[in-house]
N, C-alpha and C. Protein backbone atom coordinates (compact mmCIF):
# COMPACT_ATOMS: atom_id res chain seq x y z
N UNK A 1 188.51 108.09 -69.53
CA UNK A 1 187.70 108.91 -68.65
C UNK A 1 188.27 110.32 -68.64
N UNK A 2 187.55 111.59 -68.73
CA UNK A 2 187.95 112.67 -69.13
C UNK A 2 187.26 113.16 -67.58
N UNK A 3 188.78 114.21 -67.31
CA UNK A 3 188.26 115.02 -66.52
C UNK A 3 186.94 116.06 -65.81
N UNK A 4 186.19 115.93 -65.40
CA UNK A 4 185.20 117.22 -65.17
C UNK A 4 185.85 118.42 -64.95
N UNK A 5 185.60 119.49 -65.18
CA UNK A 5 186.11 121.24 -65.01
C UNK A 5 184.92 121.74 -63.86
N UNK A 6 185.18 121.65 -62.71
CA UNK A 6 184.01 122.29 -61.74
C UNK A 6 184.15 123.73 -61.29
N UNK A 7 183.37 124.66 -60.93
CA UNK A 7 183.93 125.81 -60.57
C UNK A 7 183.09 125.90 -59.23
N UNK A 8 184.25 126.79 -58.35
CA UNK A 8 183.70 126.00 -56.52
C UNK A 8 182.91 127.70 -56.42
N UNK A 9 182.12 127.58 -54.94
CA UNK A 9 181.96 128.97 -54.90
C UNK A 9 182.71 130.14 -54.68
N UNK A 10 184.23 129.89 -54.52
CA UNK A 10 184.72 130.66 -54.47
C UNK A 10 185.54 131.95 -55.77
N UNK A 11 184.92 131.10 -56.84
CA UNK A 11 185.32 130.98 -58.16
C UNK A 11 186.26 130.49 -58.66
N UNK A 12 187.64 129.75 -57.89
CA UNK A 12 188.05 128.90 -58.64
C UNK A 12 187.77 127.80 -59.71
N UNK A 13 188.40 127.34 -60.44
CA UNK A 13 188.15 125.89 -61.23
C UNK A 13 189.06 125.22 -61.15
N UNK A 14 188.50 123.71 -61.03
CA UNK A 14 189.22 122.62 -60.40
C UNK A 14 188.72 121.59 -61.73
N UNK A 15 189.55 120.60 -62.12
CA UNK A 15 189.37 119.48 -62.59
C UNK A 15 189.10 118.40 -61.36
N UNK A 16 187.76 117.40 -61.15
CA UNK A 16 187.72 116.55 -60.37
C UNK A 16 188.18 115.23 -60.60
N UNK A 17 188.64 113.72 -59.99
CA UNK A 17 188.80 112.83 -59.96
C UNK A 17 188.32 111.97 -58.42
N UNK A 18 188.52 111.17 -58.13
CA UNK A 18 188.18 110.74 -57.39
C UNK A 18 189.51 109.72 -56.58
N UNK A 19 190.18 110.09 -55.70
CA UNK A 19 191.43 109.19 -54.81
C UNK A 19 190.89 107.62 -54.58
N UNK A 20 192.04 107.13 -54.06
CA UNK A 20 191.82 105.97 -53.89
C UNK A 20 191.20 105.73 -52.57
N UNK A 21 190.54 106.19 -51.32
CA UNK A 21 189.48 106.00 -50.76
C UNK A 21 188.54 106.43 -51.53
N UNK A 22 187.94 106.92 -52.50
CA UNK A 22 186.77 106.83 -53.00
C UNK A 22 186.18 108.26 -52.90
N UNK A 23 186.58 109.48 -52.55
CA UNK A 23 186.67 110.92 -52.62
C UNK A 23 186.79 111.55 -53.07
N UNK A 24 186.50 112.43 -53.32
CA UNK A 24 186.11 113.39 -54.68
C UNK A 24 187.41 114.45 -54.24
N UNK A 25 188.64 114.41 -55.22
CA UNK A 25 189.51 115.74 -55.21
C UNK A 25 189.83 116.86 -56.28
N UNK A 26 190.10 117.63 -56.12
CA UNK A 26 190.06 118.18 -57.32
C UNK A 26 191.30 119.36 -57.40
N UNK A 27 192.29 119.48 -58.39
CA UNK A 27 193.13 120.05 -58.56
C UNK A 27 192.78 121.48 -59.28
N UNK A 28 193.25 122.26 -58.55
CA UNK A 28 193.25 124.36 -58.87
C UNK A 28 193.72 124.19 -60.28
N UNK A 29 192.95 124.25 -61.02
CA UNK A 29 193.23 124.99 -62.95
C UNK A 29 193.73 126.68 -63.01
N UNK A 30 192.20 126.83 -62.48
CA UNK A 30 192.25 128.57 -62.23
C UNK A 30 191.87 129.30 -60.88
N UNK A 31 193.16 129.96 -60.35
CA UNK A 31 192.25 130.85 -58.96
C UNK A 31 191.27 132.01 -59.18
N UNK A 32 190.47 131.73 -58.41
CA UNK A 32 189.27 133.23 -58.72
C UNK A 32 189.40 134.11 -58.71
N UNK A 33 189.22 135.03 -59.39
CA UNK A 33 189.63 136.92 -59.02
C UNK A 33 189.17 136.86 -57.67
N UNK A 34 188.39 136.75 -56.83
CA UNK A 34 187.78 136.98 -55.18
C UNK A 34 188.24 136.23 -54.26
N UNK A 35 188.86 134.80 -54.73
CA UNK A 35 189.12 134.05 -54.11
C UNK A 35 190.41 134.32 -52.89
N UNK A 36 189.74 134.41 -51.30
CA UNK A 36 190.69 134.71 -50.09
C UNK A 36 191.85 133.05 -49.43
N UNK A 37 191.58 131.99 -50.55
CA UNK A 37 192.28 130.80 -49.85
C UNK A 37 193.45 130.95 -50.40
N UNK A 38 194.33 130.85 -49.69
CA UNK A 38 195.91 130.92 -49.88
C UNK A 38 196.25 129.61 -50.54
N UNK A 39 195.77 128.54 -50.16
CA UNK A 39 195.44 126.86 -50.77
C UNK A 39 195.51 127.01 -51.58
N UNK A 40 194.37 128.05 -52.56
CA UNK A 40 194.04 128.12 -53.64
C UNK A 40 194.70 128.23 -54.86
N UNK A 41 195.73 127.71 -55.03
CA UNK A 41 197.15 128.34 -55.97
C UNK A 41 196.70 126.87 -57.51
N UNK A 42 197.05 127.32 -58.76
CA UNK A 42 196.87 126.46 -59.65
C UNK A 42 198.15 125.19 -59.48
N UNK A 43 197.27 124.17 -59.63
CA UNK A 43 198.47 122.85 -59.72
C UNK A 43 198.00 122.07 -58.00
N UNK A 44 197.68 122.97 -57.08
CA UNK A 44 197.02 122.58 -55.52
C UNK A 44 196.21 121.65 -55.92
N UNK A 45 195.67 120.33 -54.54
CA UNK A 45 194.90 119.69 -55.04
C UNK A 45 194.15 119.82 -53.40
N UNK A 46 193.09 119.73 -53.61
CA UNK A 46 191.99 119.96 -52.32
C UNK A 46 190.82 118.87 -52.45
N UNK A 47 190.51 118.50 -51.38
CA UNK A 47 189.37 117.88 -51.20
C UNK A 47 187.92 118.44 -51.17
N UNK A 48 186.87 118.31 -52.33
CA UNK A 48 185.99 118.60 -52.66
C UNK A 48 184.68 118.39 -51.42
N UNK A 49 184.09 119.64 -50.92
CA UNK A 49 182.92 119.71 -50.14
C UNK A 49 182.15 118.96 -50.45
N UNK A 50 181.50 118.44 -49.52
CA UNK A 50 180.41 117.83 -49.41
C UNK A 50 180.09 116.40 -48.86
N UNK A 51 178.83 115.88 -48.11
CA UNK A 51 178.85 114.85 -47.45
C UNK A 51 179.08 113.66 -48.38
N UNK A 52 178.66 113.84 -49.58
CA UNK A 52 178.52 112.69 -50.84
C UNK A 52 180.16 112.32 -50.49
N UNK A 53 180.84 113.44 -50.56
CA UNK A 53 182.31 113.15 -51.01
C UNK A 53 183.41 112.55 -49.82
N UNK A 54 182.64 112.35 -48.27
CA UNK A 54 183.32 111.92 -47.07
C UNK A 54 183.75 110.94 -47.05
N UNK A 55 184.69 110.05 -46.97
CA UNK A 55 185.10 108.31 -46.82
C UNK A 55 184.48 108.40 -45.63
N UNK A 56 183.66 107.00 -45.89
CA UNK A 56 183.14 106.27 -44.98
C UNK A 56 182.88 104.94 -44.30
């Protein structure tokens, strides 16, 4: 299974996977030139927006 490369709106890019509750995370490849999240650093791993992606 090969990684996805997503790019968020902030313009970072993240490779996604999915944790073991079943959640979509995705680790910083590249920070965005615009990007204001301090989080945002390459190698970081963040939890991907959205309701699809909530444990439930």
């Amino acid at each position: 299974m090969s990684a996805e490369i997503v790019q968020l709106s902030c313009g970072c890019r993240v490779t996604t996977r999915r944790d073991f509750l079943g959640r979509v995370v995705g680790t910083i490849v590249e920070r965005g030139a615009s990007c204001a999240r301090p989080d945002h650093a390459p190698g970081q791993q963040v939890v991907m927006p959205g309701r699809e992606n909530a444990a439930g």
